[in-house]
Protein backbone atom coordinates (compact mmCIF):
# COMPACT_ATOMS: atom_id res chain seq x y z
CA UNK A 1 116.83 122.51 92.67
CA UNK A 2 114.88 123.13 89.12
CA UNK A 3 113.54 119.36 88.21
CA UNK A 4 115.75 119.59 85.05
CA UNK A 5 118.48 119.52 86.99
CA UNK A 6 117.74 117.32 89.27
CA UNK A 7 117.10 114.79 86.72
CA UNK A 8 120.45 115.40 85.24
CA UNK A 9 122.62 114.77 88.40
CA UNK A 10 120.43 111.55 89.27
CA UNK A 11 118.93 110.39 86.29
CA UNK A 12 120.80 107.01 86.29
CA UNK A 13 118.53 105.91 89.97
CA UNK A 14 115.55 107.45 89.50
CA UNK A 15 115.10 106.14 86.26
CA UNK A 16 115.69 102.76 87.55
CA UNK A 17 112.93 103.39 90.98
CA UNK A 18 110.51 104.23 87.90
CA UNK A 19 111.40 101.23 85.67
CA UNK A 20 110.89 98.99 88.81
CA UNK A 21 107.45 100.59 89.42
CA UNK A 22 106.52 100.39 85.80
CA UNK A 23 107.58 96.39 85.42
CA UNK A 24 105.98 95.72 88.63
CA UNK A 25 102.89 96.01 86.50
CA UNK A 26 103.28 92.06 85.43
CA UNK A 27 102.40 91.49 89.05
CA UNK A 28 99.44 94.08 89.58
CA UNK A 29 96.22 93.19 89.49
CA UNK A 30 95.46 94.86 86.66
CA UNK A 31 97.32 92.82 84.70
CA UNK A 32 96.85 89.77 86.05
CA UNK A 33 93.29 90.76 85.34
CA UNK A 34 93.63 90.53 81.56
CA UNK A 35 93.66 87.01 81.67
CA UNK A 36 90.79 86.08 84.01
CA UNK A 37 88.72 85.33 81.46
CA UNK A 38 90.88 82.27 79.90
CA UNK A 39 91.87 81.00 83.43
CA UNK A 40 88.23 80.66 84.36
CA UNK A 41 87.73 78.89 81.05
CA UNK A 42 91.01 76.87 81.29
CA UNK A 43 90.58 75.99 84.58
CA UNK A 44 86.77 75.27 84.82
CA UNK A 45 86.97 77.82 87.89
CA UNK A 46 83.78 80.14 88.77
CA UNK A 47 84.07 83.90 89.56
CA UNK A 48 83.77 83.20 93.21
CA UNK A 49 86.52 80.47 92.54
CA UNK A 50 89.20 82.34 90.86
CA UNK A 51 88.57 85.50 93.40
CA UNK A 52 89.15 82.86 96.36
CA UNK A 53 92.04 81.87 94.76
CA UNK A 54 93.62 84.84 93.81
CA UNK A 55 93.19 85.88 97.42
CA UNK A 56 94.66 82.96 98.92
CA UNK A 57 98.15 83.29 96.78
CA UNK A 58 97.46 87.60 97.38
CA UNK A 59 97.50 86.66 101.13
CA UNK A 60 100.20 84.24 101.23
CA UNK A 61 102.46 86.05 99.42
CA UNK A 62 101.65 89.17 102.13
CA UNK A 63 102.96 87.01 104.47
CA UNK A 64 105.77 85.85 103.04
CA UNK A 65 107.26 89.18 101.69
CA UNK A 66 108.64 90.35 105.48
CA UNK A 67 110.79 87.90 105.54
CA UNK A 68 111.53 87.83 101.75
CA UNK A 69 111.79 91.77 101.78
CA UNK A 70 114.43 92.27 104.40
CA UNK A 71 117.08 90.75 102.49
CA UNK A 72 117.27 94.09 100.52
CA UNK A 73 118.91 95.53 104.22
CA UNK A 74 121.71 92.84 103.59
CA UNK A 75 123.10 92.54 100.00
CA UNK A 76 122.83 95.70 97.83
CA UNK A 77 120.31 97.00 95.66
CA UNK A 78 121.48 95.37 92.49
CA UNK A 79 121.82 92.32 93.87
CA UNK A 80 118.17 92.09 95.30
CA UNK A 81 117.21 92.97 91.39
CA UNK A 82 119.79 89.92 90.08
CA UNK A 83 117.69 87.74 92.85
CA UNK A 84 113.89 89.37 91.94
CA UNK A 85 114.06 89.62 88.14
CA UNK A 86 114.21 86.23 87.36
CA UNK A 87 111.53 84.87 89.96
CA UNK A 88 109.38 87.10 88.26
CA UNK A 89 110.25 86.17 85.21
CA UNK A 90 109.67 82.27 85.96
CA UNK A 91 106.01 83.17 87.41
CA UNK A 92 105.44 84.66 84.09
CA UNK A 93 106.72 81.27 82.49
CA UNK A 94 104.25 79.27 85.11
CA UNK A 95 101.10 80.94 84.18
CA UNK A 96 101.68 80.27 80.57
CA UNK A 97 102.66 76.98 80.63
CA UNK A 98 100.73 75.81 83.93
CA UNK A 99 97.95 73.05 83.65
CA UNK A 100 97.21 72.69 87.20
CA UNK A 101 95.81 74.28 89.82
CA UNK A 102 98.19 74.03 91.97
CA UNK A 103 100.61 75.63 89.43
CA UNK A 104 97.99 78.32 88.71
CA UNK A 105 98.52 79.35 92.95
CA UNK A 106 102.36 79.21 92.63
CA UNK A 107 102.07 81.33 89.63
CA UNK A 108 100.01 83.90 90.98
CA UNK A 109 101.38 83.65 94.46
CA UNK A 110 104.86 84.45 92.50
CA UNK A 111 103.41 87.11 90.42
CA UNK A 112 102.06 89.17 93.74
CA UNK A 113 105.02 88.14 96.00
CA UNK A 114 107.79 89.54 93.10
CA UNK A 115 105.97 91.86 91.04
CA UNK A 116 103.71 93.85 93.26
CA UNK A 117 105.78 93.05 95.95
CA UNK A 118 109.33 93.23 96.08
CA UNK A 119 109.95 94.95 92.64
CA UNK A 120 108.07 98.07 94.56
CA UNK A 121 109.31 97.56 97.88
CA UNK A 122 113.18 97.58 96.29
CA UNK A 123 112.46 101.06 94.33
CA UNK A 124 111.05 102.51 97.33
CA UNK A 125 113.62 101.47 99.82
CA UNK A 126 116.50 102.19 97.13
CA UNK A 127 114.48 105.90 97.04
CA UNK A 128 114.11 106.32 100.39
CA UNK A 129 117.41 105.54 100.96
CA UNK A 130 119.97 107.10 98.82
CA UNK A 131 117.61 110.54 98.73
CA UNK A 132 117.54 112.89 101.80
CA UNK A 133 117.08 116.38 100.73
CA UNK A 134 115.24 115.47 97.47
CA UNK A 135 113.63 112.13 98.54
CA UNK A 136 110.36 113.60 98.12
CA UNK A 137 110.98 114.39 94.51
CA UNK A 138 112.84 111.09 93.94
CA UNK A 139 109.78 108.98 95.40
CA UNK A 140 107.34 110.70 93.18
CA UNK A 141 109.20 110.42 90.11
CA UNK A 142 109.66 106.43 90.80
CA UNK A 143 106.04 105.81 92.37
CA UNK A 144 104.63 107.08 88.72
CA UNK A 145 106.08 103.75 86.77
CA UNK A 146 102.98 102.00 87.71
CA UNK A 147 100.51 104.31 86.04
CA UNK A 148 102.36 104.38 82.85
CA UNK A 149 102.24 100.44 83.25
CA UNK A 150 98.34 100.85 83.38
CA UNK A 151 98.73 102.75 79.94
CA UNK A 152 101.03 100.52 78.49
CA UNK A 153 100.82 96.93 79.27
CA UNK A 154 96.86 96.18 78.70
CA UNK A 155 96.74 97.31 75.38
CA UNK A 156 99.87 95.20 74.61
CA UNK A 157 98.98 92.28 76.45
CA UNK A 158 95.42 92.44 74.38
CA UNK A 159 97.35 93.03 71.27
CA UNK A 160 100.25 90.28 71.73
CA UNK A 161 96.98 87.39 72.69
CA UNK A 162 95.52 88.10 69.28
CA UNK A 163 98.42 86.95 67.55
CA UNK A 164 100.05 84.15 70.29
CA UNK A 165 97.37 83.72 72.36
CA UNK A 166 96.99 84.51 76.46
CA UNK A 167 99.70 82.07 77.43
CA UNK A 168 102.07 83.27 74.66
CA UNK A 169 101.62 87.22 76.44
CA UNK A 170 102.80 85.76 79.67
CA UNK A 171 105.63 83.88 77.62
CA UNK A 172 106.52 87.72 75.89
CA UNK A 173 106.43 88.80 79.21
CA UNK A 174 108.85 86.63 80.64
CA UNK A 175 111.06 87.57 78.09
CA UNK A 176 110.57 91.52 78.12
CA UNK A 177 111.85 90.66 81.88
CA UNK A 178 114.85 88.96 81.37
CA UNK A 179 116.02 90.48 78.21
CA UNK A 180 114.78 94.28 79.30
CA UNK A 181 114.01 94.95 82.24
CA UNK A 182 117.04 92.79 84.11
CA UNK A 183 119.95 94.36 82.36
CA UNK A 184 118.42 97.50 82.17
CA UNK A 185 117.52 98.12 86.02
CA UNK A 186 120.83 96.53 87.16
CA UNK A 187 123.28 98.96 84.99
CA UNK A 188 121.20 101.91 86.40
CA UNK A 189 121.17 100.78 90.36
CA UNK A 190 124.45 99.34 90.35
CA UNK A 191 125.98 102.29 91.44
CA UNK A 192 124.73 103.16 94.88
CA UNK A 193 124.04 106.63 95.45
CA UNK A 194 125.07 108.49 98.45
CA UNK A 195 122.89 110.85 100.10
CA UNK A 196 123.40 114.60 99.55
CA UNK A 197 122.31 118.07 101.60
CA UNK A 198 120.92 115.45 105.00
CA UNK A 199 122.10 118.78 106.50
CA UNK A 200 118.87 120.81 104.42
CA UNK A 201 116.67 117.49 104.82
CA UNK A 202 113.06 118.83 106.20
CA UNK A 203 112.70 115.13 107.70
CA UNK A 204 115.78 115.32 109.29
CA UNK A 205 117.22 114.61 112.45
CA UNK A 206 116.17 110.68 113.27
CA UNK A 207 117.38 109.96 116.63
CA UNK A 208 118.43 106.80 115.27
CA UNK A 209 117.87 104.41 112.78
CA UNK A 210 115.26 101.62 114.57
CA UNK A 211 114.69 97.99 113.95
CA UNK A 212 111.77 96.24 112.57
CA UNK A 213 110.95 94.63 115.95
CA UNK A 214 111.32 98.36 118.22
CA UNK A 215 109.24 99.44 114.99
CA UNK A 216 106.35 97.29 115.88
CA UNK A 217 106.45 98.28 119.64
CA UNK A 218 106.13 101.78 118.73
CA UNK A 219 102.35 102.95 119.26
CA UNK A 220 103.01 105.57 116.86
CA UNK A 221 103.33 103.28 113.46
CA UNK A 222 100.21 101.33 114.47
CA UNK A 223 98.16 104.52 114.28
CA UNK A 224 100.34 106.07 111.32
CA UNK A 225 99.44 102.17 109.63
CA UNK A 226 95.45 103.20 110.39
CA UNK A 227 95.98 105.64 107.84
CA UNK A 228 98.21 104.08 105.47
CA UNK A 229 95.94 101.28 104.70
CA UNK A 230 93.11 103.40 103.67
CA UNK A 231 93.94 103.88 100.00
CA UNK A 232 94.49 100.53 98.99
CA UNK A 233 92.02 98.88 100.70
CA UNK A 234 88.68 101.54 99.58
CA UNK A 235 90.40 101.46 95.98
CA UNK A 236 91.02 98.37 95.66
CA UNK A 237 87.19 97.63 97.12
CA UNK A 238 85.46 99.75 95.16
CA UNK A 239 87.10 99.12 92.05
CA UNK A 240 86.87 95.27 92.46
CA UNK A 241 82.28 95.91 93.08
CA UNK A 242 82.43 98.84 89.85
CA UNK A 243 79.96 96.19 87.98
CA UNK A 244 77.66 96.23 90.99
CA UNK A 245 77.78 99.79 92.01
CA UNK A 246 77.10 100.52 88.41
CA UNK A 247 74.11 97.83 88.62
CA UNK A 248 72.93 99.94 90.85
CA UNK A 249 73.80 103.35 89.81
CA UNK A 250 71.82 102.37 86.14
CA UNK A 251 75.62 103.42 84.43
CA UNK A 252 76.80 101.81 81.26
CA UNK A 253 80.07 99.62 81.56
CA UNK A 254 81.90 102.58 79.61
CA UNK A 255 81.58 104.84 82.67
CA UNK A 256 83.97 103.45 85.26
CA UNK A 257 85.99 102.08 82.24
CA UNK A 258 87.12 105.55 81.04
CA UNK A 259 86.83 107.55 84.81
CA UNK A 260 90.01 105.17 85.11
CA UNK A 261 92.34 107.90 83.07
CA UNK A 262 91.03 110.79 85.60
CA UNK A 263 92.44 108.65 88.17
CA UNK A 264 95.36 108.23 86.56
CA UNK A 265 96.13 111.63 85.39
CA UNK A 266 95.11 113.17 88.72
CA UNK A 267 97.38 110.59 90.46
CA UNK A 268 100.74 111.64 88.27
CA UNK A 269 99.96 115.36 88.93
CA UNK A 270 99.90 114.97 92.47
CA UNK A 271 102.61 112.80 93.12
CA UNK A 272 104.84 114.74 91.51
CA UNK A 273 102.85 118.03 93.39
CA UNK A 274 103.26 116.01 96.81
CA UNK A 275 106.73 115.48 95.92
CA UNK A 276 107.86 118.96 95.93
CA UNK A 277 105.83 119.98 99.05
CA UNK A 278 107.50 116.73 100.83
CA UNK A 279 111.32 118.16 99.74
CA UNK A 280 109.84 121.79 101.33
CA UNK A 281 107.86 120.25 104.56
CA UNK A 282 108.46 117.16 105.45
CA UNK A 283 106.27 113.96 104.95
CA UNK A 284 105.40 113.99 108.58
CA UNK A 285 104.10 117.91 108.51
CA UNK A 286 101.62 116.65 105.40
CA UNK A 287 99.84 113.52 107.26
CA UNK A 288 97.05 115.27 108.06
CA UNK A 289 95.84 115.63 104.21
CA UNK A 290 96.45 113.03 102.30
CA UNK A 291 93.15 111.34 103.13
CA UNK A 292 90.88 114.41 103.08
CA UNK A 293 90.27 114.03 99.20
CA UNK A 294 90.01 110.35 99.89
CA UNK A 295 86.82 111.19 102.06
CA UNK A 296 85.26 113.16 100.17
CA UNK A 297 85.58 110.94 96.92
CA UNK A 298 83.57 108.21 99.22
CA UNK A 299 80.72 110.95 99.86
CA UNK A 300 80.40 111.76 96.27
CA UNK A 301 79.88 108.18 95.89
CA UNK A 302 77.86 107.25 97.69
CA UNK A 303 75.55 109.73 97.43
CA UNK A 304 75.45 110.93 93.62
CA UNK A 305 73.24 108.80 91.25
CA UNK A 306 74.63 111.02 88.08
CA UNK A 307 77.22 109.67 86.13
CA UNK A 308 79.63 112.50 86.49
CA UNK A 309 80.19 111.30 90.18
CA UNK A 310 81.88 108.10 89.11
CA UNK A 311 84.36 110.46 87.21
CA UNK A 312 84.40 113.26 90.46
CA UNK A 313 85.09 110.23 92.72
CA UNK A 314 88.48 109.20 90.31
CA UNK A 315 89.63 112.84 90.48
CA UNK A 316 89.39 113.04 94.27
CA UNK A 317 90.83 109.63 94.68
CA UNK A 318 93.98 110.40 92.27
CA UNK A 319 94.30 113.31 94.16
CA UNK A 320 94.76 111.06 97.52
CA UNK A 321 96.34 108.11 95.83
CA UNK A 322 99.38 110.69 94.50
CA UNK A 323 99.66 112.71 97.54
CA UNK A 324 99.83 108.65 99.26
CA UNK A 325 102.37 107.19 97.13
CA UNK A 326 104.97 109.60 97.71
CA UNK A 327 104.40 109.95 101.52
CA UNK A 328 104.42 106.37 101.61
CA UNK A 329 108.17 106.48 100.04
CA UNK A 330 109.33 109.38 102.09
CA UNK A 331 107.49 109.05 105.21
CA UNK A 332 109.16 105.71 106.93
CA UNK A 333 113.29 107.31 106.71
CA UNK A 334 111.89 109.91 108.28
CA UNK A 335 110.10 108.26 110.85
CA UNK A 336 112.66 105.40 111.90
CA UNK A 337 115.88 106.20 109.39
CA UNK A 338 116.85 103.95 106.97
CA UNK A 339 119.62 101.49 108.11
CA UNK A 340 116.33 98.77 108.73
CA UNK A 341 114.24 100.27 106.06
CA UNK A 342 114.11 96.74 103.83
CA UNK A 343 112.58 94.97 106.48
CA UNK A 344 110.78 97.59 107.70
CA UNK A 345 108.87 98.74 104.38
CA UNK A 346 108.04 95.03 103.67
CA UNK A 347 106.18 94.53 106.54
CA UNK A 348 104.33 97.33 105.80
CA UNK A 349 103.77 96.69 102.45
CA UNK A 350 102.56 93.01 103.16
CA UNK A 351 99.77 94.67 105.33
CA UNK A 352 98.69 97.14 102.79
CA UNK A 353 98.29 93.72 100.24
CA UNK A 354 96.59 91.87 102.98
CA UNK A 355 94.41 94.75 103.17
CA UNK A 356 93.91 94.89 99.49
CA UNK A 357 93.03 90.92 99.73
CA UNK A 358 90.37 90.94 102.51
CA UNK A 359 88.53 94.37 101.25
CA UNK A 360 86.82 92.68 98.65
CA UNK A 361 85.76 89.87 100.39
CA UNK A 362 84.29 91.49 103.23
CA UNK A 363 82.56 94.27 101.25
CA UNK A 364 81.40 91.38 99.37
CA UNK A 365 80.24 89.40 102.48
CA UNK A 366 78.54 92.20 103.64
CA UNK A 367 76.25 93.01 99.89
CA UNK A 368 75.46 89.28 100.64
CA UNK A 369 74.03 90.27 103.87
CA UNK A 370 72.17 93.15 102.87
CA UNK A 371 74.17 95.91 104.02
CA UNK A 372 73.91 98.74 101.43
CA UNK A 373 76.84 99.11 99.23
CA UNK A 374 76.62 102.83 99.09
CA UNK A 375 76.27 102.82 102.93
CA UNK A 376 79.73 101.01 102.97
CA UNK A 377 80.81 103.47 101.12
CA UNK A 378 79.68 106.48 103.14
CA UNK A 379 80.93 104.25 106.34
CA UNK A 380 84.55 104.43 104.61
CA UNK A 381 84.38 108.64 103.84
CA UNK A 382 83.59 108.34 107.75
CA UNK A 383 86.78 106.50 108.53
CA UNK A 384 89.06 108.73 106.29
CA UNK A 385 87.48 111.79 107.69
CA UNK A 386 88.29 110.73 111.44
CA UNK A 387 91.66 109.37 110.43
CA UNK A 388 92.54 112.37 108.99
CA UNK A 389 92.10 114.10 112.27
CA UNK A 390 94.14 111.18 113.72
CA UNK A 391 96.85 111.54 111.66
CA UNK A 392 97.14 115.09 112.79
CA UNK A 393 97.79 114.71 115.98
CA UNK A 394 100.38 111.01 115.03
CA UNK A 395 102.20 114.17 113.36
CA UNK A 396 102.36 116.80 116.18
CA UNK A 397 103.80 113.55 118.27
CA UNK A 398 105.87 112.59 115.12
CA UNK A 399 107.80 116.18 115.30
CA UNK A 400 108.09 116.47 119.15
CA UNK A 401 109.64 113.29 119.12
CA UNK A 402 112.23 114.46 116.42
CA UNK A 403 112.63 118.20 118.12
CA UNK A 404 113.62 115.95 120.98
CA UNK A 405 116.09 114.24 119.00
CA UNK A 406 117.82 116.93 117.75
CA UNK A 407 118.18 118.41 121.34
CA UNK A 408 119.66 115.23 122.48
């Protein structure tokens, strides 16, 4: 099916998925980013300080969101918005009118748990539920929200400060939520969409749909979950030590800075490139490559003193983080169906932000010791690289397990 038409049969839920993704930037890092400066000031905190704190409410909200999550297999998609919108929406309202540090956790811990957390989680599962045939499509369409959110909402959030100040662009925030992005989401998702073509679905046949707890028995998803970490927790790493790296690399500030719109361009092409070969093969049959440019990014790394690599490494990694974020949509319906998959995505996606939590920290733990930084880096090209050969045989099991299925 041409794109153009597929966006005109099911514009109404994918453009909902991608509005998700794009105002789940208010609880991104990224974002949350913009004001570090003033809550350091505000709050007399140090940079060690805020970073401890930010991973405290980062990991608490990881463990909260399986049991938060799941409620997205009970009421409908809508209503999980009705429900997530406005806690958003009120973490928005604590960080700009918080005082305390104990408000600044709750606020942050809200921000992670809601934005990053279940406004994602509920486009993906939506996705990866009412798609068969065209969920790879579908996912990538959604999972590019986010980097137009990267585009969008720093520049505005700099631009609304000037004139109200930091608290009043959490305040603006609050309100582009409950005024915007509320009414808007809800009218597009409130119509649940029934699955077309399962018949012509590559990932097709489950041999049923499994729970959350037979999920976690399952050997396979533990060594599928080896690889489905990687992304987050190298870019999230790496990204977090740019200051140092360039430190040592002798780059100016500017270089990372702009390498960031390599990322992001490679990242759109590829989702939407890994979302037609998903439709054609299968997430499970594409496993094996997701974390090959990943690998080599981390070589070029780590061993390139020039500043082109800092813009070779983006490339590579938007190659991996597009090719990621729509196997990570498509991949768990496939693997375990999607009766469970509410409960099931959030528990993965509360590993993947505990993963994004400790990387810095132990990266960071390590510099402190003396291990080289660029050796790390070379140590996680290593990891990626074996993984990769991992994942290929998690997807030869993956598709004798579902021939078996279908012969059943």
């Amino acid at each position: 099916m041409p794109v153009l038409h597929f966006l005109r049969d099911n514009a109404r839920w994918v453009a909902g998925g991608f509005l998700l993704t794009f105002f789940s930037s208010f609880g991104q890092t990224f974002f949350i980013s913009l004001s570090a400066g003033e809550i350091r000031a505000n709050y007399g905190l140090s940079h060690g300080d805020f970073g401890a704190i930010y991973m405290l409410a980062t990991l608490a909200s990881a463990a909260s969101l399986p049991q938060v999550g799941k409620i997205i297999d009970r009421i409908s998609v809508s209503a999980t918005v009705l429900l997530s919108a406005p806690m958003l929406a009120l973490a928005c309202v604590i960080m700009a009118w918080s005082r305390s540090l104990a408000l600044l956790v709750l606020a942050i811990y809200l921000l992670r748990l809601f934005g990053q957390g279940m406004f994602t989680h509920i486009a993906m599962t939506a996705m990866g539920r009412w798609f068969a045939a065209q969920r790879g499509r579908a996912v990538s369409l959604t999972t590019i929200g986010v980097n137009l959110g990267e585009a969008v909402f720093p520049v505005s959030f700099v631009t609304i400060a000037a004139l109200l100040g930091w608290r009043g662009s959490w305040l603006v925030a609050a309100l582009v939520l409950m005024l915007v992005a509320l009414p808007l989401v809800y009218q597009l998702m409130k119509v649940e969409r029934v699955p077309q073509s399962v018949a012509h679905d590559p990932g097709s046949p489950v041999e049923r749909d499994w729970t959350r707890g037979e999920v976690v028995r399952d050997p396979l998803f533990w060594a599928v979950m080896s690889g489905v970490l990687a992304p987050a927790f190298i870019g999230t790493t790496i990204f977090f030590h740019q200051v140092y790296l360039s430190e040592l690399r002798g780059w100016a500030p500017t270089v990372f800075a702009t390498s960031f719109a390599v990322m992001s361009g490679m990242t759109i092409v590829f989702a939407l490139v890994s979302g037609q070969l998903v439709d054609r093969f299968s997430a499970i049959k594409l496993l094996p490559t997701f974390l090959v440019p990943l690998s080599l990014s981390c070589f070029v790394l780590a061993f390139t003193d020039a500043a082109w690599g800092a813009y070779a490494f983006m490339a590579l990694m938007g190659v991996s983080y597009g090719f990621a974020s729509t196997l990570f949509g498509a991949l768990w319906p496939e693997l375990y169906g999607t009766r469970n998959l509410g409960g099931i995505r959030s528990l993965i996606v509360a590993f993947m932000v505990f993963g994004t939590a400790m990387g810095p920290g132990l990266t960071g733990t390590l510099i402190d010791h003396g291990v080289s930084y660029p050796g790390q880096i070379a140590a996680m090209g290593v990891y990626c690289g074996v993984i990769s050969l991992v994942m290929a045989l998690v997807s030869r099991k993956a598709l004798q397990r579902r021939a078996s299925a279908a012969l059943a």
